[in-house]
PDB file of N, CA and C in Angstrom:
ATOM      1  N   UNK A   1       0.825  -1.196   0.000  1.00  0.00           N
ATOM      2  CA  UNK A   1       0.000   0.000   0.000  1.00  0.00           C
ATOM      3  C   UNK A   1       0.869   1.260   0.000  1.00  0.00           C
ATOM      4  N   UNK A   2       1.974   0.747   0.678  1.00  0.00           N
ATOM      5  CA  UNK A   2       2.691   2.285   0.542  1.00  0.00           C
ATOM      6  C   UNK A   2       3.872   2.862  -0.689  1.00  0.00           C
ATOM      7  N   UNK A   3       3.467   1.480  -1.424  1.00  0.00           N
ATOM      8  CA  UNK A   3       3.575   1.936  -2.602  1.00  0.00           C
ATOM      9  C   UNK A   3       2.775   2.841  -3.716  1.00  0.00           C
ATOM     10  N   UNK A   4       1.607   2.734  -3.190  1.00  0.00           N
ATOM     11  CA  UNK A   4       0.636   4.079  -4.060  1.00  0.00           C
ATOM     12  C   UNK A   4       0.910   4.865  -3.644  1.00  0.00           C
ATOM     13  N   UNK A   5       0.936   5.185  -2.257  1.00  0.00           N
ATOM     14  CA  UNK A   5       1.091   6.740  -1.384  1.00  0.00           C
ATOM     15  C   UNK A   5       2.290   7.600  -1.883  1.00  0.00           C
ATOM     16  N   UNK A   6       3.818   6.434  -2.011  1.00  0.00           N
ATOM     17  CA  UNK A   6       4.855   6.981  -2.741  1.00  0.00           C
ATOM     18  C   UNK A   6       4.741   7.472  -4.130  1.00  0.00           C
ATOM     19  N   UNK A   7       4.276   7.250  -5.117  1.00  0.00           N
ATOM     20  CA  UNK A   7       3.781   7.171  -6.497  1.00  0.00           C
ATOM     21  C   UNK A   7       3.065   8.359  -6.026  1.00  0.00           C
ATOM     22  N   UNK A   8       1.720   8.237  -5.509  1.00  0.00           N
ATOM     23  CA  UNK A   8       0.670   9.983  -5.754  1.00  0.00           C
ATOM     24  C   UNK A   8       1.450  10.953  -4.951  1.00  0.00           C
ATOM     25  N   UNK A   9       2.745  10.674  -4.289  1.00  0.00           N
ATOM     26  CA  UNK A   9       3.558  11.948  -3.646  1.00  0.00           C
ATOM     27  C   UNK A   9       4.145  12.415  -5.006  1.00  0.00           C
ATOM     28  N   UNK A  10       4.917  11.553  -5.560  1.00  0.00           N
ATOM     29  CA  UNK A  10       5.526  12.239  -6.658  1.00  0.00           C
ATOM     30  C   UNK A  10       4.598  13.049  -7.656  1.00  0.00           C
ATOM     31  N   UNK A  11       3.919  12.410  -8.215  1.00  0.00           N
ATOM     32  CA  UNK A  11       2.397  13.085  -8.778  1.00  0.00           C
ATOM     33  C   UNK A  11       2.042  14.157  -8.532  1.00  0.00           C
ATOM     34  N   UNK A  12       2.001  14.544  -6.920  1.00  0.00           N
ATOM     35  CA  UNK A  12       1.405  15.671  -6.308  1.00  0.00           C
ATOM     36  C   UNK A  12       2.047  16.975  -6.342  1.00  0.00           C
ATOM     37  N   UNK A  13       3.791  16.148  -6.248  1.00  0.00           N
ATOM     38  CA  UNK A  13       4.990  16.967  -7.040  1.00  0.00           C
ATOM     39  C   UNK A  13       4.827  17.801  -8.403  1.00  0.00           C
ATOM     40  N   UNK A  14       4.749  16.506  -9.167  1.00  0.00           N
ATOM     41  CA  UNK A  14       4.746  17.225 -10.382  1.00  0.00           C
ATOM     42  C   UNK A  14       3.171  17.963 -10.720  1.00  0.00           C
ATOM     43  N   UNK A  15       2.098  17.371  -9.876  1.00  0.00           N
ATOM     44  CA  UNK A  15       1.211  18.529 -10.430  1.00  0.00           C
ATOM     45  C   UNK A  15       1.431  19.464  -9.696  1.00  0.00           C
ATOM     46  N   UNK A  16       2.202  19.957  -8.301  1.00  0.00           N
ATOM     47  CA  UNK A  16       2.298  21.377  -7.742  1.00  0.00           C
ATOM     48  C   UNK A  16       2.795  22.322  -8.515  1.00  0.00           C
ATOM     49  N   UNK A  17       4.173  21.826  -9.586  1.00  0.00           N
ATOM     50  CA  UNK A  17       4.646  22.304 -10.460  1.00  0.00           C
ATOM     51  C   UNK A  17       4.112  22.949 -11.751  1.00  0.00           C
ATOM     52  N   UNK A  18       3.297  21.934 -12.601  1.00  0.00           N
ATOM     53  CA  UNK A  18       2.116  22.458 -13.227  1.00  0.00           C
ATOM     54  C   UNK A  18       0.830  22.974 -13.237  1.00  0.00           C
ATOM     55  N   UNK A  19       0.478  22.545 -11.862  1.00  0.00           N
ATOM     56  CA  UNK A  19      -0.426  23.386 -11.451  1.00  0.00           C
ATOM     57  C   UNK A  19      -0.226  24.875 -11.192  1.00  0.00           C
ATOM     58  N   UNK A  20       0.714  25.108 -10.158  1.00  0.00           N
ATOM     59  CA  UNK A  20       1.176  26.975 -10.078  1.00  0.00           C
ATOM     60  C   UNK A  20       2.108  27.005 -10.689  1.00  0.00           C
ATOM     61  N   UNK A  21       3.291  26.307 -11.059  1.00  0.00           N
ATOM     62  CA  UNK A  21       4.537  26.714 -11.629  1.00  0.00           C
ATOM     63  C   UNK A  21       5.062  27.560 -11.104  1.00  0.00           C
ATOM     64  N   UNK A  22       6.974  26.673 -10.979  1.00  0.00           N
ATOM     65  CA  UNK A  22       8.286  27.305 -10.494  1.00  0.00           C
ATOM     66  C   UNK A  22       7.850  27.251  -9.149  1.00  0.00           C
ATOM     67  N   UNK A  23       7.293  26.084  -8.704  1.00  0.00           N
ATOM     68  CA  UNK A  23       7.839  26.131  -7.253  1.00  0.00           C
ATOM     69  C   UNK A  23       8.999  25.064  -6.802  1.00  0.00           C
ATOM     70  N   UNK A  24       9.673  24.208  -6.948  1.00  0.00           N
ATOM     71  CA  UNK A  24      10.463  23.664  -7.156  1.00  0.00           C
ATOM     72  C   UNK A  24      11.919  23.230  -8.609  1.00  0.00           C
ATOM     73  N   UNK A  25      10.703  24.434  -9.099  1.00  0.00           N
ATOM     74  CA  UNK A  25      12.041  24.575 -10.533  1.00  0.00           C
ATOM     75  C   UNK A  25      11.687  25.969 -10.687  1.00  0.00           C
ATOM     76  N   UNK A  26      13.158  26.558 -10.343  1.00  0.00           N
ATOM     77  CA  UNK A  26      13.243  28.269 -10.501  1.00  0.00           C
ATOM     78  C   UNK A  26      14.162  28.928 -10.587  1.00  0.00           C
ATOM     79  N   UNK A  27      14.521  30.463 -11.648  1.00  0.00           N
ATOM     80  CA  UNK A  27      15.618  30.396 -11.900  1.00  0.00           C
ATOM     81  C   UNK A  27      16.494  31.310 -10.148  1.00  0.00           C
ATOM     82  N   UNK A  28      17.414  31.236  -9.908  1.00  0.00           N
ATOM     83  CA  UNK A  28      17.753  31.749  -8.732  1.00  0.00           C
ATOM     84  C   UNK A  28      18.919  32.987  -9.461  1.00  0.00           C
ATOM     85  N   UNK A  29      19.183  33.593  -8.393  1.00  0.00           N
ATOM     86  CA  UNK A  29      19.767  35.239  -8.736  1.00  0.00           C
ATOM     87  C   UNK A  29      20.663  35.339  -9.758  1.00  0.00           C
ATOM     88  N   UNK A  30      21.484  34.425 -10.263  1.00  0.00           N
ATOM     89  CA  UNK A  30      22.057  34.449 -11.760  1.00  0.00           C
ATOM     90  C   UNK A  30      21.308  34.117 -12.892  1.00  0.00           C
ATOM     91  N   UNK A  31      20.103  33.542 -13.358  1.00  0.00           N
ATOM     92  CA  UNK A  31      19.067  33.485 -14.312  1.00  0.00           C
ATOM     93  C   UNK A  31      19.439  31.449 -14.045  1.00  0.00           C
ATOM     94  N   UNK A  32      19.999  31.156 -13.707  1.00  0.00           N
ATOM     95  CA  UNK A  32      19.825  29.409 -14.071  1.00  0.00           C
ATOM     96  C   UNK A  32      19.139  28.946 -13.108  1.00  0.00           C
ATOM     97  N   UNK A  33      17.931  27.699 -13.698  1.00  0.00           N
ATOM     98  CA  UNK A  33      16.632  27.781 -12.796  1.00  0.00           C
ATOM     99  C   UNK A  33      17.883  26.202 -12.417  1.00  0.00           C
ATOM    100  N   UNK A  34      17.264  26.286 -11.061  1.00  0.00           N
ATOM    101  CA  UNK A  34      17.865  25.233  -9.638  1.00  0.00           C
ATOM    102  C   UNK A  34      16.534  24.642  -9.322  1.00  0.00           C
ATOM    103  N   UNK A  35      16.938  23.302  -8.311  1.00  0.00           N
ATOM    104  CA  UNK A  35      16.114  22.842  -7.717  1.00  0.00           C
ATOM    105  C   UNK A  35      15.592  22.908  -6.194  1.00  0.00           C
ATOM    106  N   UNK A  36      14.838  23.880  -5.976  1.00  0.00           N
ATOM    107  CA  UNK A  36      14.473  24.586  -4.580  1.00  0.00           C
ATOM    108  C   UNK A  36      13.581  23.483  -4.081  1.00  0.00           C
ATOM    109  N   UNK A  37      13.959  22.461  -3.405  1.00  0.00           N
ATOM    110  CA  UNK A  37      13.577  22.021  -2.734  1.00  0.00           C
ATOM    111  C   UNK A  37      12.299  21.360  -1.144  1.00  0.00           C
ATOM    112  N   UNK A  38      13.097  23.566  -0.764  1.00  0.00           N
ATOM    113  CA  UNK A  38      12.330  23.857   0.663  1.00  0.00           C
ATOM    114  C   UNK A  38      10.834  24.676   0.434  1.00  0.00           C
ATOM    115  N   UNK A  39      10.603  24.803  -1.078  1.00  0.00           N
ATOM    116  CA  UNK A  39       9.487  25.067  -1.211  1.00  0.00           C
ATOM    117  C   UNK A  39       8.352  24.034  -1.243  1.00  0.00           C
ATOM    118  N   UNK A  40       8.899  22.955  -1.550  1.00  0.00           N
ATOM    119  CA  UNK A  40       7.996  21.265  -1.958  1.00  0.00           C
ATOM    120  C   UNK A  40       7.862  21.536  -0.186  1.00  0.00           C
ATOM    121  N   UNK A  41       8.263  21.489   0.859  1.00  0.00           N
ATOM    122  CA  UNK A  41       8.507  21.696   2.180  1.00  0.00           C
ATOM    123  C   UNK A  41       7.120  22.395   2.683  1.00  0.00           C
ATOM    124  N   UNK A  42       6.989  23.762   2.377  1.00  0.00           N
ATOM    125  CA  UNK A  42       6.447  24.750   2.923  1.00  0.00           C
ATOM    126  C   UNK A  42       4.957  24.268   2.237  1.00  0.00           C
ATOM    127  N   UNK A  43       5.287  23.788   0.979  1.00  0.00           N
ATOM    128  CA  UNK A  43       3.973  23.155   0.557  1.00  0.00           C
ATOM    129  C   UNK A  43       3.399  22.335   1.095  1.00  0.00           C
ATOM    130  N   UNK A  44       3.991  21.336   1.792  1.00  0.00           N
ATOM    131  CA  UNK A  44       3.768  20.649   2.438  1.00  0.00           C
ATOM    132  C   UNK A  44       2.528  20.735   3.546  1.00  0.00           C
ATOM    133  N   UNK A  45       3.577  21.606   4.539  1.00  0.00           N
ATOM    134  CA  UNK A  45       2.897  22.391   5.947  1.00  0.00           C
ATOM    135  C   UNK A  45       1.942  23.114   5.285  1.00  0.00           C
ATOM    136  N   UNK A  46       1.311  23.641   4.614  1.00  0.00           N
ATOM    137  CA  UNK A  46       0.573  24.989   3.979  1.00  0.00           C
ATOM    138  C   UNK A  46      -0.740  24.201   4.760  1.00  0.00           C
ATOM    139  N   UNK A  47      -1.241  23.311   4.788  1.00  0.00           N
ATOM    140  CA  UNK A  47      -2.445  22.861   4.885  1.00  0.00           C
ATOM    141  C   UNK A  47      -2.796  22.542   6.411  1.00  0.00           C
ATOM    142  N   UNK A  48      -1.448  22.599   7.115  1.00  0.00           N
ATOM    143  CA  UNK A  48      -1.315  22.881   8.682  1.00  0.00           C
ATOM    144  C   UNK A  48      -1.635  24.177   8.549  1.00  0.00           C
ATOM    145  N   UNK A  49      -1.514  24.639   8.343  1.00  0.00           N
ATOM    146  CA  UNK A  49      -1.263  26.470   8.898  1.00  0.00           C
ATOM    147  C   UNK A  49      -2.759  27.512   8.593  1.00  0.00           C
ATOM    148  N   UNK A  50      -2.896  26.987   7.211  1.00  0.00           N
ATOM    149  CA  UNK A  50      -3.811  27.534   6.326  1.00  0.00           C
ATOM    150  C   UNK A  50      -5.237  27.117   5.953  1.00  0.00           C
ATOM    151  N   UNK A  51      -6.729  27.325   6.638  1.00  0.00           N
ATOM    152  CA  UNK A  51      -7.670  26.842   6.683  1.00  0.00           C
ATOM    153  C   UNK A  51      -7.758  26.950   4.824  1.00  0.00           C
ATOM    154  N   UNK A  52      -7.319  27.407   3.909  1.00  0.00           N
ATOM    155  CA  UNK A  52      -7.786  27.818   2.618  1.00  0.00           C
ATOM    156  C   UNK A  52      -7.255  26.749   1.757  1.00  0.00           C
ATOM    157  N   UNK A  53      -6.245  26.080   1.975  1.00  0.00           N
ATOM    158  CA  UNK A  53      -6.240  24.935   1.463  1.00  0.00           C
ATOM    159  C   UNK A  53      -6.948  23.610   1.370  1.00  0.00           C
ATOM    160  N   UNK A  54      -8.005  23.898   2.764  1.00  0.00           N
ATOM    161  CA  UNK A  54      -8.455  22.592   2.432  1.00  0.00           C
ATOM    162  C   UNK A  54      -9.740  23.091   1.504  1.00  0.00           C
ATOM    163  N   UNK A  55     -10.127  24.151   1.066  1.00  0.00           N
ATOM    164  CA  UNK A  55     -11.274  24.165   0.313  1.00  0.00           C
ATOM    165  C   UNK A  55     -11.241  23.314  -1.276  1.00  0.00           C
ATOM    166  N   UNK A  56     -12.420  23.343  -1.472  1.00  0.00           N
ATOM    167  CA  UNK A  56     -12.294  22.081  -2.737  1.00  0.00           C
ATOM    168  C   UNK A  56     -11.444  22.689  -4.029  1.00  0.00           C
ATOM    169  N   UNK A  57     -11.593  24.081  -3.787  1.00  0.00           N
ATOM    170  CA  UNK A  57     -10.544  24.460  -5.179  1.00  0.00           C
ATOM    171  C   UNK A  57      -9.457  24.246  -4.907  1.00  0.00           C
ATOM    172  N   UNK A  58      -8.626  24.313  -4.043  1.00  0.00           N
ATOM    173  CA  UNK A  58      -7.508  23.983  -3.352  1.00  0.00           C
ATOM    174  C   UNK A  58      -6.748  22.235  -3.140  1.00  0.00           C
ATOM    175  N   UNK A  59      -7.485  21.578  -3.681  1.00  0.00           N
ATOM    176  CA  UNK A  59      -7.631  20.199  -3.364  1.00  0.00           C
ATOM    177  C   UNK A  59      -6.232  19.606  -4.147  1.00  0.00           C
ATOM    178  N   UNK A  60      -5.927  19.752  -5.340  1.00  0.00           N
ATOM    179  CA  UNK A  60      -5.167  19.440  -6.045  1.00  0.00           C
ATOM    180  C   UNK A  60      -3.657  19.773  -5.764  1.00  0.00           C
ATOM    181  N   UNK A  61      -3.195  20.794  -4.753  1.00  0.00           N
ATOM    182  CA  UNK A  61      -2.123  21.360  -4.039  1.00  0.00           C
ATOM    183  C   UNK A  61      -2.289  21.479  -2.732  1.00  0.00           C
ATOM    184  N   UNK A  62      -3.158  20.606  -2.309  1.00  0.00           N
ATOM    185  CA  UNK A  62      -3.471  20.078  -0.564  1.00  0.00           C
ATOM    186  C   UNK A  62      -2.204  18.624  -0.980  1.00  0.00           C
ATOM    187  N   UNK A  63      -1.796  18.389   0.072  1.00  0.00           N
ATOM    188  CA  UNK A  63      -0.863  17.379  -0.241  1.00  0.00           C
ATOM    189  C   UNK A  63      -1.817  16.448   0.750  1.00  0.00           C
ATOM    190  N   UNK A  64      -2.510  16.688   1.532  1.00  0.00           N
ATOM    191  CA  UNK A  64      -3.218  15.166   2.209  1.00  0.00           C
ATOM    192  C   UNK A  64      -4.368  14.743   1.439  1.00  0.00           C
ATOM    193  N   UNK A  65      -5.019  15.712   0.708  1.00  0.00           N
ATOM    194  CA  UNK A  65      -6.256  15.279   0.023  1.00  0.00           C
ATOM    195  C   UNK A  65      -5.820  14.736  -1.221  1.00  0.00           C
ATOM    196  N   UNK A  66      -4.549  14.977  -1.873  1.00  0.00           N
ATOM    197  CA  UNK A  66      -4.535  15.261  -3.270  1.00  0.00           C
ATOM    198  C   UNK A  66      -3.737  13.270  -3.146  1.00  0.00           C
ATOM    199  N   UNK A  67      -2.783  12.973  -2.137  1.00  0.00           N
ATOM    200  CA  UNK A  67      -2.750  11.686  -1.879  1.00  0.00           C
ATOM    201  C   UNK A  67      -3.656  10.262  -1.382  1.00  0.00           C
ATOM    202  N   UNK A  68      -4.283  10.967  -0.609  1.00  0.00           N
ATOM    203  CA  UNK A  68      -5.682  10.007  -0.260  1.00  0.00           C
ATOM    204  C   UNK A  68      -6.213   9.610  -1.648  1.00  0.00           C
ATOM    205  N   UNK A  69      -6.767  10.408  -1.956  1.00  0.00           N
ATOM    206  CA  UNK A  69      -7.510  10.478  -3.475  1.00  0.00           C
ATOM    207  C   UNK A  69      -6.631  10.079  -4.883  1.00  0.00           C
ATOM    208  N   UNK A  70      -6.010  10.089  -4.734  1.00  0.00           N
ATOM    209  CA  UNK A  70      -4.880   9.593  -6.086  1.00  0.00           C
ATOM    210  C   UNK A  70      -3.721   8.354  -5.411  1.00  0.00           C
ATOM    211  N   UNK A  71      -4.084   8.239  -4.273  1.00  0.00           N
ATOM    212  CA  UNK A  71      -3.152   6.834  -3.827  1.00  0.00           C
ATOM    213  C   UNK A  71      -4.246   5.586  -3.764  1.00  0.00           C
ATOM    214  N   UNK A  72      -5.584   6.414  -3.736  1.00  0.00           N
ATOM    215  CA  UNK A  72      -6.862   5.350  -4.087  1.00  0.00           C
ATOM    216  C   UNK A  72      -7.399   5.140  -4.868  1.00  0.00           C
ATOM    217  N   UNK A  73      -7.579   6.292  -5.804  1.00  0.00           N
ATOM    218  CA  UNK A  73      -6.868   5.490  -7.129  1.00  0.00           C
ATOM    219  C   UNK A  73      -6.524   4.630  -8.067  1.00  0.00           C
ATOM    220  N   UNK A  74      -4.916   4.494  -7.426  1.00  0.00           N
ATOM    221  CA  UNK A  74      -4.174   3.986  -8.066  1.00  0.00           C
ATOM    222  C   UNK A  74      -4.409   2.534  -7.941  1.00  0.00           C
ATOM    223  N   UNK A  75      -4.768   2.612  -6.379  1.00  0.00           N
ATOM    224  CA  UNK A  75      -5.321   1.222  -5.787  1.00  0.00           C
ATOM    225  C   UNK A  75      -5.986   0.430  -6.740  1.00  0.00           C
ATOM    226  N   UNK A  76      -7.017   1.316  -6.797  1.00  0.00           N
ATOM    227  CA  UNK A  76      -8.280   0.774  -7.586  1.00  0.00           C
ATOM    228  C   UNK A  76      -7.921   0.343  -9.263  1.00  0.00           C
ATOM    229  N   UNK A  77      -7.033   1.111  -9.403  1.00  0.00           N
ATOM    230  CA  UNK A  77      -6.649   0.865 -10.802  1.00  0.00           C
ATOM    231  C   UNK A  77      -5.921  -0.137 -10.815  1.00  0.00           C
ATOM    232  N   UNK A  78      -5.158  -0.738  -9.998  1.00  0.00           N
ATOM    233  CA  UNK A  78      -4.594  -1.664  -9.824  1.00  0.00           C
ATOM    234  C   UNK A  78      -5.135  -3.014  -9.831  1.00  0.00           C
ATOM    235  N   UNK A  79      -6.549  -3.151  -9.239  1.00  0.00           N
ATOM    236  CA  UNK A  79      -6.957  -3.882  -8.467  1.00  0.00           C
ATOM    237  C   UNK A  79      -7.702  -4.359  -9.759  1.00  0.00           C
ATOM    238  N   UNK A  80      -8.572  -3.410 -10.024  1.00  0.00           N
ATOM    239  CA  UNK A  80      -9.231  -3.727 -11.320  1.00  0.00           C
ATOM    240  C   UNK A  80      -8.625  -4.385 -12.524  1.00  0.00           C
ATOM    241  N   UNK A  81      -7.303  -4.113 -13.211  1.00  0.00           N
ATOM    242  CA  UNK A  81      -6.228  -4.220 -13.602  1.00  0.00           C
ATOM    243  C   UNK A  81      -5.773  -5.739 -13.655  1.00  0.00           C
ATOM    244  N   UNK A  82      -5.547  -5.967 -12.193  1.00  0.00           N
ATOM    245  CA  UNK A  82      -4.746  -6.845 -11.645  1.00  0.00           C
ATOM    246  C   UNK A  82      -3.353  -6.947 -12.311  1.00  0.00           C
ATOM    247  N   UNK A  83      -2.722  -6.139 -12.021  1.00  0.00           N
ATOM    248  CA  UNK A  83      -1.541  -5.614 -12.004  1.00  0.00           C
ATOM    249  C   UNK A  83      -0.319  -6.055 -10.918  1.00  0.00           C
TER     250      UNK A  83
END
């Protein structure tokens, strides 16, 4: 099981990225975009801190909702599958 959870983390990654863009790929004070890390971080916590994330527009860059829901999923896709 905690193999889906790992899988929709990365996911949640790359949609934080395409979803707002340049939060973990950005260029830093010489123009070459780096990999900022401590923002995937703060994203993280945002949903501790911040009652506005858990609203349903917000769902897709909630990192607990956006894994529940896409690590079940995957489940299911699996299962159905039989994979």
């Amino acid at each position: 099981m905690y193999k889906y959870f790992l899988l929709s983390f990365l996911l949640w990654i790359l949609n934080l990225e395409i979803s707002i863009g340049k939060v973990w790929i950005r260029p830093n004070e010489y123009g070459k975009n780096i990999f900022a890390y401590k923002n995937i971080f703060s994203y993280m916590v945002a949903p501790l801190k911040m009652k506005e994330m858990w609203y349903f527009q917000m769902w897709d860059v909630n990192i607990f909702t956006f894994t529940i829901i896409s690590g079940g999923y995957i489940y299911l896709i699996r299962e159905y599958l039989r994979l």
